[in-house]
PDB file of N, CA and C in Angstrom:
ATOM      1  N   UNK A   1     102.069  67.146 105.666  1.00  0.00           N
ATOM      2  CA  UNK A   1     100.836  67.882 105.672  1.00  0.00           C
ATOM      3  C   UNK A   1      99.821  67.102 104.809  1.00  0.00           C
ATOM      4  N   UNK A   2      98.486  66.947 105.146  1.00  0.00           N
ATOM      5  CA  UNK A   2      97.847  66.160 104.658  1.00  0.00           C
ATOM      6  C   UNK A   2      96.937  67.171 103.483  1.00  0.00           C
ATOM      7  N   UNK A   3      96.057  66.239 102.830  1.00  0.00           N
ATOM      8  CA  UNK A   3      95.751  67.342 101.207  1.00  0.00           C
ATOM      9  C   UNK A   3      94.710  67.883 101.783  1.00  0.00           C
ATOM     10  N   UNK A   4      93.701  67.847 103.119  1.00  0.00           N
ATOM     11  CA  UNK A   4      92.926  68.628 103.699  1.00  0.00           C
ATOM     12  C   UNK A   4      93.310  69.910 104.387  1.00  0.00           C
ATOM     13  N   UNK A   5      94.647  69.363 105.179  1.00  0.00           N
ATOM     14  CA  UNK A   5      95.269  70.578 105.423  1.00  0.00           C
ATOM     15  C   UNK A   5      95.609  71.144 104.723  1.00  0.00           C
ATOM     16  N   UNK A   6      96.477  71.067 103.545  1.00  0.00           N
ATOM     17  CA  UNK A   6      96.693  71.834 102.661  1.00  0.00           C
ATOM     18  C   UNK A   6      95.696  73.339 101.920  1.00  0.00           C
ATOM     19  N   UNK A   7      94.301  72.135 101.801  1.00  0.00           N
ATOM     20  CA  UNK A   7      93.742  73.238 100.993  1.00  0.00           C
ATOM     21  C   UNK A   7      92.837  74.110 102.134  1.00  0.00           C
ATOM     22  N   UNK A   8      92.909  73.711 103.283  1.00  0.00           N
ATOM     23  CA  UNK A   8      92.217  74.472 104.159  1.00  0.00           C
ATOM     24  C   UNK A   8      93.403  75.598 104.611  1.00  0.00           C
ATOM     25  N   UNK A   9      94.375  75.252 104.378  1.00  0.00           N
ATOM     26  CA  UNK A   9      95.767  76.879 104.609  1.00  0.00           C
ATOM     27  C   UNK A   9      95.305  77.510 103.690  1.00  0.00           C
ATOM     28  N   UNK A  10      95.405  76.827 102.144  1.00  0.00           N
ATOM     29  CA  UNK A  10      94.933  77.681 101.097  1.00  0.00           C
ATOM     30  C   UNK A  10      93.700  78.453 101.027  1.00  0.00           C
ATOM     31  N   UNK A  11      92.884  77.998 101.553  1.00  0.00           N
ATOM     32  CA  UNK A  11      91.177  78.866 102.030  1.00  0.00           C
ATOM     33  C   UNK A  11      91.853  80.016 102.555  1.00  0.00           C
ATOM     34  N   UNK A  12      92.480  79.722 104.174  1.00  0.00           N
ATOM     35  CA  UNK A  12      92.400  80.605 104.830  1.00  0.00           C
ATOM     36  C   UNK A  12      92.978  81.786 104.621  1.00  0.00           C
ATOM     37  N   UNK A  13      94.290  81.393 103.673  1.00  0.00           N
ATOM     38  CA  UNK A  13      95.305  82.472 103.329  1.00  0.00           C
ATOM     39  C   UNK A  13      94.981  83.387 102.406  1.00  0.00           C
ATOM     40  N   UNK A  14      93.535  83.041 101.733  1.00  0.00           N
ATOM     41  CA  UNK A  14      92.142  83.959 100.823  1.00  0.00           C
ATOM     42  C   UNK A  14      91.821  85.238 101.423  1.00  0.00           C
ATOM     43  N   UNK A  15      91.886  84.629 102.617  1.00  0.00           N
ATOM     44  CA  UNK A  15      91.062  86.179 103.387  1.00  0.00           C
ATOM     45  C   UNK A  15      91.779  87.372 103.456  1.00  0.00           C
ATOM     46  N   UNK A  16      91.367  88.283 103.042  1.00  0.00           N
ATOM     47  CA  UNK A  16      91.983  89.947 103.237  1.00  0.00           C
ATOM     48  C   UNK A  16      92.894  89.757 104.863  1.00  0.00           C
ATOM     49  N   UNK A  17      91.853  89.469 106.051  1.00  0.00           N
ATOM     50  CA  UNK A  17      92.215  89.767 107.574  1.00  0.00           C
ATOM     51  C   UNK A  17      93.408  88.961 107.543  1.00  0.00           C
ATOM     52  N   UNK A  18      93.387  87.453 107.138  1.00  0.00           N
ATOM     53  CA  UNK A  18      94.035  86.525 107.524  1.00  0.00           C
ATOM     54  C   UNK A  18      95.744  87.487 107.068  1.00  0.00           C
ATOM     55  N   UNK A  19      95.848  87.622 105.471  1.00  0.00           N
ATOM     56  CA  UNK A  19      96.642  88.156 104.927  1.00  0.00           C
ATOM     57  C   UNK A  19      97.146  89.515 105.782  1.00  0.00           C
ATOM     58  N   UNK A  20      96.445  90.318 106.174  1.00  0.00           N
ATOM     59  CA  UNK A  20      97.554  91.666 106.995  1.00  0.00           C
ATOM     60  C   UNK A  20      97.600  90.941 107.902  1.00  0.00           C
ATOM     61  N   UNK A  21      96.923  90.022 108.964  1.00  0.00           N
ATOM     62  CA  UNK A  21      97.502  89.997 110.011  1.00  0.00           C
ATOM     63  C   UNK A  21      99.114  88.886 109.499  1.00  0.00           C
ATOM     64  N   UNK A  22      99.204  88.469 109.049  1.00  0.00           N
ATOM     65  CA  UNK A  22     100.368  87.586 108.339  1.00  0.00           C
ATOM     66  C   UNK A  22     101.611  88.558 108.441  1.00  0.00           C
ATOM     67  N   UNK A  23     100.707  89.640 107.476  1.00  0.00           N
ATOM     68  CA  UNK A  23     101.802  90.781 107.052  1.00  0.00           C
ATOM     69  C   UNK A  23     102.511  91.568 108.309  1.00  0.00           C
ATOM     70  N   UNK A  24     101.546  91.857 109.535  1.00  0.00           N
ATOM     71  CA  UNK A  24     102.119  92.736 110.542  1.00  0.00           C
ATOM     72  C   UNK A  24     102.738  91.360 111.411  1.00  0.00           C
ATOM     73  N   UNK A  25     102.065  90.810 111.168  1.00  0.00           N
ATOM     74  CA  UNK A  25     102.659  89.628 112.900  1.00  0.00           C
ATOM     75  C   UNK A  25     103.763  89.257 112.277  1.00  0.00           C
ATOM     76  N   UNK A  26     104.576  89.343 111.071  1.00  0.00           N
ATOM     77  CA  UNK A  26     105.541  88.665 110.992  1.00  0.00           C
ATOM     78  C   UNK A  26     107.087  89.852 110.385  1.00  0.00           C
ATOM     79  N   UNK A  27     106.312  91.086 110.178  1.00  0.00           N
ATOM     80  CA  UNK A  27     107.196  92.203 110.174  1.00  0.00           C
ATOM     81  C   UNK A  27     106.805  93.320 111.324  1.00  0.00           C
ATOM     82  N   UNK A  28     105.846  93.635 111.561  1.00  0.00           N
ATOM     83  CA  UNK A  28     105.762  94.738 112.165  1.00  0.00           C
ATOM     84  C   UNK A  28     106.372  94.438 114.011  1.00  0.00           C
ATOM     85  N   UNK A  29     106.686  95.218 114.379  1.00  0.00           N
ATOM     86  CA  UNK A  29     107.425  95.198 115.669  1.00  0.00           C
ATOM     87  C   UNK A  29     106.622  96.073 116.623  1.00  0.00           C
ATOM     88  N   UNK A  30     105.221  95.399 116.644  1.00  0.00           N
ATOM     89  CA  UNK A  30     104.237  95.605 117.778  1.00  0.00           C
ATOM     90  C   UNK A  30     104.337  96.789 118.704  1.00  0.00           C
ATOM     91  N   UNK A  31     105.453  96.698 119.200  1.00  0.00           N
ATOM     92  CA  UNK A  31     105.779  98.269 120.040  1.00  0.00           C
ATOM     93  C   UNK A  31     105.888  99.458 119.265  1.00  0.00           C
ATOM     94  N   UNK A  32     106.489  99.330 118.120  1.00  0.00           N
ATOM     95  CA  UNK A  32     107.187 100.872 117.136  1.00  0.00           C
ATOM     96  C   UNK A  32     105.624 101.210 116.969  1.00  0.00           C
ATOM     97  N   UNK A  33     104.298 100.883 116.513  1.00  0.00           N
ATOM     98  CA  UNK A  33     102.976 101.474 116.304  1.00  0.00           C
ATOM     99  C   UNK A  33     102.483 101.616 116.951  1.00  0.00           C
ATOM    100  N   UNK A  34     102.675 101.762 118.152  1.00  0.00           N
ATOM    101  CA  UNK A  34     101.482 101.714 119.508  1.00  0.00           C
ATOM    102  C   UNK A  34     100.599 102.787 119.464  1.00  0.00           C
ATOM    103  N   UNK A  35     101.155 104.216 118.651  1.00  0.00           N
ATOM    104  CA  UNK A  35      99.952 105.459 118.489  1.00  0.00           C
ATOM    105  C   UNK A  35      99.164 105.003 117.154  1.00  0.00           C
ATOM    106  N   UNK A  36      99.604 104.152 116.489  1.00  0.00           N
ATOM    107  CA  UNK A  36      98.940 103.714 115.448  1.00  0.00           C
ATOM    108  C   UNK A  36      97.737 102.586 115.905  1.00  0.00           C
ATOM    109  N   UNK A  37      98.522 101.783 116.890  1.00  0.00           N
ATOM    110  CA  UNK A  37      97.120 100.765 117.671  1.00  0.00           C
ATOM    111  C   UNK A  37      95.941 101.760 118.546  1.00  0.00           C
ATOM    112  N   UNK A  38      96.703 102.655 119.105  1.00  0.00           N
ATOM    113  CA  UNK A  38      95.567 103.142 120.165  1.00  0.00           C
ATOM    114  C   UNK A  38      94.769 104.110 119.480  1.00  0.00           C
ATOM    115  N   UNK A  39      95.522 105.087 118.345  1.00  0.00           N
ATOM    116  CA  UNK A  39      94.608 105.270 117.370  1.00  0.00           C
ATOM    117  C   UNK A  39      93.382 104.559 116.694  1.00  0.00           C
ATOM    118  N   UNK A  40      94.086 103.327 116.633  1.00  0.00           N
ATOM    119  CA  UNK A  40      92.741 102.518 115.974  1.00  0.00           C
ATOM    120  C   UNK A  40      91.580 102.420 116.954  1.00  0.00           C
ATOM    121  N   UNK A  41      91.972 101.853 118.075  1.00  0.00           N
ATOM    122  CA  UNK A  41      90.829 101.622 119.290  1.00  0.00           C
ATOM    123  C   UNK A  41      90.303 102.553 119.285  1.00  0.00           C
ATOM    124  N   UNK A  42      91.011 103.964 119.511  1.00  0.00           N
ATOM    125  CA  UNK A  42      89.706 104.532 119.975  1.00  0.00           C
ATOM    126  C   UNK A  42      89.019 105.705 118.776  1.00  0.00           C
ATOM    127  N   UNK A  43      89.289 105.126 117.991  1.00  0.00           N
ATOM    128  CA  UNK A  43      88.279 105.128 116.528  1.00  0.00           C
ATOM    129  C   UNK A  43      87.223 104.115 116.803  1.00  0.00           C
ATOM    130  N   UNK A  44      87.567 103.026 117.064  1.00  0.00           N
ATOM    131  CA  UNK A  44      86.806 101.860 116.737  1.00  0.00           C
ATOM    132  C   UNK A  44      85.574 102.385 117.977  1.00  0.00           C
ATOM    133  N   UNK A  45      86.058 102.157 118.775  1.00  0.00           N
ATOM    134  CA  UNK A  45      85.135 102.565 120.292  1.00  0.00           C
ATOM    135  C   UNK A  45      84.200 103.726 120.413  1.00  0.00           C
ATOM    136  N   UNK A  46      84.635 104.910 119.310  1.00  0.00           N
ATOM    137  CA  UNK A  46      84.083 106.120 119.593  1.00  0.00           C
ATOM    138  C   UNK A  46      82.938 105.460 118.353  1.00  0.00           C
ATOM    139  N   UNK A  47      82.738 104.749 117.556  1.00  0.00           N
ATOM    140  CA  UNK A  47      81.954 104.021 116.257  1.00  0.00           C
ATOM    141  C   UNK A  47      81.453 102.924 116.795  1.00  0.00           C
ATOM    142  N   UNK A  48      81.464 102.917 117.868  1.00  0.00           N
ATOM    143  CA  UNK A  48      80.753 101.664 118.907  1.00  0.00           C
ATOM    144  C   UNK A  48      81.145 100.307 117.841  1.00  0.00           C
ATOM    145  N   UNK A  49      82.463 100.201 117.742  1.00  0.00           N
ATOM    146  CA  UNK A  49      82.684  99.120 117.263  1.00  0.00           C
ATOM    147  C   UNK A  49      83.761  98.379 118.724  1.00  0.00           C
ATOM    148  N   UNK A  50      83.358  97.069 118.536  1.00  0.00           N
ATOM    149  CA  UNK A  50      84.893  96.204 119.184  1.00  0.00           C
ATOM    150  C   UNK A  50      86.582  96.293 118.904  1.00  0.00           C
ATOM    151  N   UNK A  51      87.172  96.539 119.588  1.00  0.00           N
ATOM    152  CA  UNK A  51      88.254  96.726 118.785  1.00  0.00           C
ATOM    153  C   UNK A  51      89.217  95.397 119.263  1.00  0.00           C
ATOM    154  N   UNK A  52      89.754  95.055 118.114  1.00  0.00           N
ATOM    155  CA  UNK A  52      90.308  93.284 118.454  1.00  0.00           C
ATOM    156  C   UNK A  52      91.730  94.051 119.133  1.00  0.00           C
ATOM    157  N   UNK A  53      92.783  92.865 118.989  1.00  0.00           N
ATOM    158  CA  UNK A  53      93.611  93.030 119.995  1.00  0.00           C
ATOM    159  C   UNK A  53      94.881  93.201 118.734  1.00  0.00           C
ATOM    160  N   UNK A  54      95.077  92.632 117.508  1.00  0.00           N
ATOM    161  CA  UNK A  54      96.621  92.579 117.191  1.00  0.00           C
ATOM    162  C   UNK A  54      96.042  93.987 115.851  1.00  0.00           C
ATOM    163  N   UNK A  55      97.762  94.494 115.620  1.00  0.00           N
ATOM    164  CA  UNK A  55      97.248  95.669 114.933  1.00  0.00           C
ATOM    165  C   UNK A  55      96.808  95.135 113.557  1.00  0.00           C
ATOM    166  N   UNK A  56      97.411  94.304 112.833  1.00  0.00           N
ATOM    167  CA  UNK A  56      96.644  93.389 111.734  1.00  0.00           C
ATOM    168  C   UNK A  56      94.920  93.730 111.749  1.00  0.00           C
ATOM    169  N   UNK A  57      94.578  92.757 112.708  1.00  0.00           N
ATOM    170  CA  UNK A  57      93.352  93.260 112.967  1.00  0.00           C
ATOM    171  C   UNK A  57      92.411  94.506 113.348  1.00  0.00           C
ATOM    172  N   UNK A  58      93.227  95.568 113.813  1.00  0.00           N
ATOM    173  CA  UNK A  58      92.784  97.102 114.006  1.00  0.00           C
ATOM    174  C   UNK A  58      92.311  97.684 112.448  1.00  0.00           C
ATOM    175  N   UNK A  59      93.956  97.171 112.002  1.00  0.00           N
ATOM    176  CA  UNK A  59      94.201  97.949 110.611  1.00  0.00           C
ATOM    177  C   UNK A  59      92.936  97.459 109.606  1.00  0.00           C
ATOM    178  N   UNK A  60      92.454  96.175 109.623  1.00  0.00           N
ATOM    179  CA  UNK A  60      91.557  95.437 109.072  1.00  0.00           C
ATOM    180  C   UNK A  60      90.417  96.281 109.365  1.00  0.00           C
ATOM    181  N   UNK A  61      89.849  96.793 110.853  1.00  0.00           N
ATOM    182  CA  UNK A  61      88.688  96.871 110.821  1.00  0.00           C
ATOM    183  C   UNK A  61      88.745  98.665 110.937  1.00  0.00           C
ATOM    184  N   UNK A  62      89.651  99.095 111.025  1.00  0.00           N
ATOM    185  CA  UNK A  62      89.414 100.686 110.514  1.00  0.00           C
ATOM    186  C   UNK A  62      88.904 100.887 108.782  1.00  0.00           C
ATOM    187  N   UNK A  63      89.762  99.703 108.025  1.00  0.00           N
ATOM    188  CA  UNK A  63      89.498  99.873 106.556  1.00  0.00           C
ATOM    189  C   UNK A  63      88.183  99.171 106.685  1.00  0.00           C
ATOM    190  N   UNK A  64      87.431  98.512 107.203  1.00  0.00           N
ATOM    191  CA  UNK A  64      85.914  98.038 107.040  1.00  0.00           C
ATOM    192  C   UNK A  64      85.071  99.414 107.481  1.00  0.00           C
ATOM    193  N   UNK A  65      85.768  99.709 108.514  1.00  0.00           N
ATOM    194  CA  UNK A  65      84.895 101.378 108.977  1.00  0.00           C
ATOM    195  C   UNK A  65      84.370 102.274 108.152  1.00  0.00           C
ATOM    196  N   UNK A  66      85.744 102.312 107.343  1.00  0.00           N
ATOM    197  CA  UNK A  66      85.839 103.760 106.812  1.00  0.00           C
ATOM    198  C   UNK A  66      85.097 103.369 105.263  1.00  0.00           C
ATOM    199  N   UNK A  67      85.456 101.949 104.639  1.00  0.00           N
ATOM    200  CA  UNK A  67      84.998 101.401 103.176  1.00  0.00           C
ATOM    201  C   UNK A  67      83.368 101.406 103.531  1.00  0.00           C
ATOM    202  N   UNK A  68      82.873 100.599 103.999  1.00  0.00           N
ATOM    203  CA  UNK A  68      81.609  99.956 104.554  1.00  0.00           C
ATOM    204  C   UNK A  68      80.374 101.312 104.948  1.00  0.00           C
ATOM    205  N   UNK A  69      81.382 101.756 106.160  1.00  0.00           N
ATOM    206  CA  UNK A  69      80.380 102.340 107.091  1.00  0.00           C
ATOM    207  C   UNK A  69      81.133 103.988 107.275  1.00  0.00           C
ATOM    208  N   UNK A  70      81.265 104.263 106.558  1.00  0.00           N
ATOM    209  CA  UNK A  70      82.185 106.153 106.710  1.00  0.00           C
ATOM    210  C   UNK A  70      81.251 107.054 107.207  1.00  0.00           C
ATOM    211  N   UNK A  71      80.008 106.996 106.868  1.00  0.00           N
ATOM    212  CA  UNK A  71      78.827 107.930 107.444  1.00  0.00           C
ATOM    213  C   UNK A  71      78.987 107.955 109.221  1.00  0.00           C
ATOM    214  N   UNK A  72      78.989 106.985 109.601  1.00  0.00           N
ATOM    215  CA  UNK A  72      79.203 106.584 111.293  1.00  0.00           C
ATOM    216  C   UNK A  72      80.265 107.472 111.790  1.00  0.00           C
ATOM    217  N   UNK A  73      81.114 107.512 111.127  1.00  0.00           N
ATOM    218  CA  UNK A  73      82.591 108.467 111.790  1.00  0.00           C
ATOM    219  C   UNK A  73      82.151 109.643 111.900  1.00  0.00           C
ATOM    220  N   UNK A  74      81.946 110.265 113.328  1.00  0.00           N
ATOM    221  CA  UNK A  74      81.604 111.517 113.732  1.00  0.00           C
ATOM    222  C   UNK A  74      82.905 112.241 113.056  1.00  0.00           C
ATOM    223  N   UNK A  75      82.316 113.743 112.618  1.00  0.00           N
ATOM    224  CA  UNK A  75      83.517 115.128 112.013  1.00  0.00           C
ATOM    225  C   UNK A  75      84.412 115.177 113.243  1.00  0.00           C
ATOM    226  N   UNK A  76      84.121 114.580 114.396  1.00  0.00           N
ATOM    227  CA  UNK A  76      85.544 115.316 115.746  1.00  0.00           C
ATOM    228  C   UNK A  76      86.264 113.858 115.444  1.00  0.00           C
ATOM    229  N   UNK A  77      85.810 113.211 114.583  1.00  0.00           N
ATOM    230  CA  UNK A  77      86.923 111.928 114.289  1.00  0.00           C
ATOM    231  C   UNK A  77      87.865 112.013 113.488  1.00  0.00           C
ATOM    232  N   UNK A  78      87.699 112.906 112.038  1.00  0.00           N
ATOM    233  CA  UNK A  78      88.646 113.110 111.278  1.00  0.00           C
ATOM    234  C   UNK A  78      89.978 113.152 111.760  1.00  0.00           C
ATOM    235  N   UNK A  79      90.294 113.818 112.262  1.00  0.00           N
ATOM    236  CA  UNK A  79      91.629 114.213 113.099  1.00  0.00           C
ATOM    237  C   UNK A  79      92.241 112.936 113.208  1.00  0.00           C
ATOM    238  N   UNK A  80      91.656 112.074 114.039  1.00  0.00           N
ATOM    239  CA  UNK A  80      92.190 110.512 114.352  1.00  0.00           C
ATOM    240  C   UNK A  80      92.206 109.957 112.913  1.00  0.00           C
ATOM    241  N   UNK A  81      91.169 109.935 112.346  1.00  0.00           N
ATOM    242  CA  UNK A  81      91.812 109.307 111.220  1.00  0.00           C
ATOM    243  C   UNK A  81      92.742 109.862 110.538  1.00  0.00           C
ATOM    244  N   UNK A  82      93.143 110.665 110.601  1.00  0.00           N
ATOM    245  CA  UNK A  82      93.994 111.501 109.577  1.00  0.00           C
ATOM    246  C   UNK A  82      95.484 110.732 110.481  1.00  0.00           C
ATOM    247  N   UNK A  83      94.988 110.974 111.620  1.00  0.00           N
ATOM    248  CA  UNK A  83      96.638 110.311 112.552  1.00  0.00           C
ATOM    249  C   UNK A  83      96.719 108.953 112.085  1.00  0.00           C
ATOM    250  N   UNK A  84      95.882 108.267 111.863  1.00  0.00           N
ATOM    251  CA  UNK A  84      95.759 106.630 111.156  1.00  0.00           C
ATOM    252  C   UNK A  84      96.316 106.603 110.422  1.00  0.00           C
ATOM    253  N   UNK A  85      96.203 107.182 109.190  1.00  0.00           N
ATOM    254  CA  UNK A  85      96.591 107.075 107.112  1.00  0.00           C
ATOM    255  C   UNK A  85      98.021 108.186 107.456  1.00  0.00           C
ATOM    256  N   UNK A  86      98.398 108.558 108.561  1.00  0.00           N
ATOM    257  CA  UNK A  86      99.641 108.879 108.711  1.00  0.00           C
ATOM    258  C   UNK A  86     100.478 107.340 109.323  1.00  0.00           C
ATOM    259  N   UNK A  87     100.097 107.093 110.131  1.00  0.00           N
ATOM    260  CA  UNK A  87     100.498 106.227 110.842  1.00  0.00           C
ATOM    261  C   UNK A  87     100.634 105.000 109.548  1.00  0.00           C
ATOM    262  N   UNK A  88      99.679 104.762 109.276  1.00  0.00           N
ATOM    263  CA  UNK A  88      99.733 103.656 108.287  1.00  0.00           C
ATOM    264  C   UNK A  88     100.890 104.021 107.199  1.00  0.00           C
ATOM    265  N   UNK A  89     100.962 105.181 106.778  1.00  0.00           N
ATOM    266  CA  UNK A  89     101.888 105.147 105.600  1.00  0.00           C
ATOM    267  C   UNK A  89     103.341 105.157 106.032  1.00  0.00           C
ATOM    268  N   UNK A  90     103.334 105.532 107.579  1.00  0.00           N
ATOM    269  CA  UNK A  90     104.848 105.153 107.871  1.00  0.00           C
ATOM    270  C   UNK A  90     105.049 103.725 108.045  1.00  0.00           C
ATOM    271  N   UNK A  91     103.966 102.798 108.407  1.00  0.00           N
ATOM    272  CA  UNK A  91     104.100 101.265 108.602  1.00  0.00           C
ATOM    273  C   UNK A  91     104.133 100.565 106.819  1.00  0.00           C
ATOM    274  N   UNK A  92     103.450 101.145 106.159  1.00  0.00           N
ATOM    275  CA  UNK A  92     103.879 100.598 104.587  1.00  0.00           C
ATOM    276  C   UNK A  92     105.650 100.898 104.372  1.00  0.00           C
ATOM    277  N   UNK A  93     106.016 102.162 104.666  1.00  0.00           N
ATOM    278  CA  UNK A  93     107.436 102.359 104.022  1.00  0.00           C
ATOM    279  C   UNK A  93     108.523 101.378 104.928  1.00  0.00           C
ATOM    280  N   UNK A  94     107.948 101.344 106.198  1.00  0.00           N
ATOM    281  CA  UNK A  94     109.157 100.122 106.859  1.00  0.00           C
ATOM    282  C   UNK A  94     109.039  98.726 106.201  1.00  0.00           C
ATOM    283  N   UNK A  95     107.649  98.212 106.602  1.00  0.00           N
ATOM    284  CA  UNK A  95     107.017  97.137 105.348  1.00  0.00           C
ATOM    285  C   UNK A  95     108.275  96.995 104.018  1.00  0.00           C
ATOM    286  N   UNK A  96     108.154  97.840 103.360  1.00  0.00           N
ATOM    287  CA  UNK A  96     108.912  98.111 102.190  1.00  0.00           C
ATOM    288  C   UNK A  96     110.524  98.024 102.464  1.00  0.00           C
ATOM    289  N   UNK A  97     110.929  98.693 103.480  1.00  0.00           N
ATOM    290  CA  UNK A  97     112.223  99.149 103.797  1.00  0.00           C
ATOM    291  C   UNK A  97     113.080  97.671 103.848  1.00  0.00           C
ATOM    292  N   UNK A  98     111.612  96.755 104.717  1.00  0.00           N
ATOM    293  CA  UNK A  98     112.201  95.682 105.894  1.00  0.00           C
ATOM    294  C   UNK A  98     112.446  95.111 104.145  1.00  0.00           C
ATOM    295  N   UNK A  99     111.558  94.142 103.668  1.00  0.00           N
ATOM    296  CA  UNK A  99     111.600  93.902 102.597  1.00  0.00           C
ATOM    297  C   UNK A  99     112.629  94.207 101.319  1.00  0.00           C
ATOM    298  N   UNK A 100     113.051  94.939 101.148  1.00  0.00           N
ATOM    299  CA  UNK A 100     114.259  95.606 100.049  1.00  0.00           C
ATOM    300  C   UNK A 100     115.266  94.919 100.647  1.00  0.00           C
ATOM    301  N   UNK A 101     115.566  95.201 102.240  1.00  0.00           N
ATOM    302  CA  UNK A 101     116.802  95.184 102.757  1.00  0.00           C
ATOM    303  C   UNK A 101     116.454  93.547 102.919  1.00  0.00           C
ATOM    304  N   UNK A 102     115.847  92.704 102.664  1.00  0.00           N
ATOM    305  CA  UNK A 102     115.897  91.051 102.842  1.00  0.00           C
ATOM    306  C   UNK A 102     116.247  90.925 101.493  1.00  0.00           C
ATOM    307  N   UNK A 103     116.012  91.283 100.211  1.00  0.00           N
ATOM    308  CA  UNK A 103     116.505  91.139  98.961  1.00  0.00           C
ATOM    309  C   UNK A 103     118.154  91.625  98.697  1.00  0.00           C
ATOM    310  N   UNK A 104     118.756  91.989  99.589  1.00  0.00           N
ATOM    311  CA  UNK A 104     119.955  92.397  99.207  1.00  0.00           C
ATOM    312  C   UNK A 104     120.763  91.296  99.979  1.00  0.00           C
TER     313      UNK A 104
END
């Protein structure tokens, strides 16, 4: 690896996005969240936002939604989000689970 490449991994691996998507594309098992992905979309869509394609990136831009721009989220949205920060906290404890059980 050359010392340009190097420090240009190191840039990239800076970024918040770069980092979850790291985190899901290399533990999360894409199928087990699918109410957690389509949750995200159609949050994102009903907030006339784009919604990208890997959940890394969903998860990224619901937390820009909600940090950034929370006023935008219509009250008939709560609900979905509430299914989100459910959804999400079952994807942290596997996160965790997967993790423990690689340390043993």
């Amino acid at each position: 690896m050359s010392k340009n490449e190097f420090i240009e991994r190191i840039s990239s691996s800076r970024k918040e996005r770069t980092r979850v998507n790291i985190l899901t594309e290399n533990i999360v098992k894409q199928s087990e969240y699918s109410n957690l992905k389509d949750n995200c979309v159609e949050l994102l869509n009903s907030c006339k936002r784009e919604p990208r394609n890997t959940i890394g990136d969903l998860i990224y831009d619901v937390r820009n939604l909600v940090v950034h721009d929370f006023k935008i989220i219509k009250d008939t949205e709560y609900e979905k989000l509430t299914d989100i920060v459910n959804d999400f906290e079952m994807l942290v404890v596997s996160i965790v689970e997967d993790f423990l059980t690689t340390l043993e």
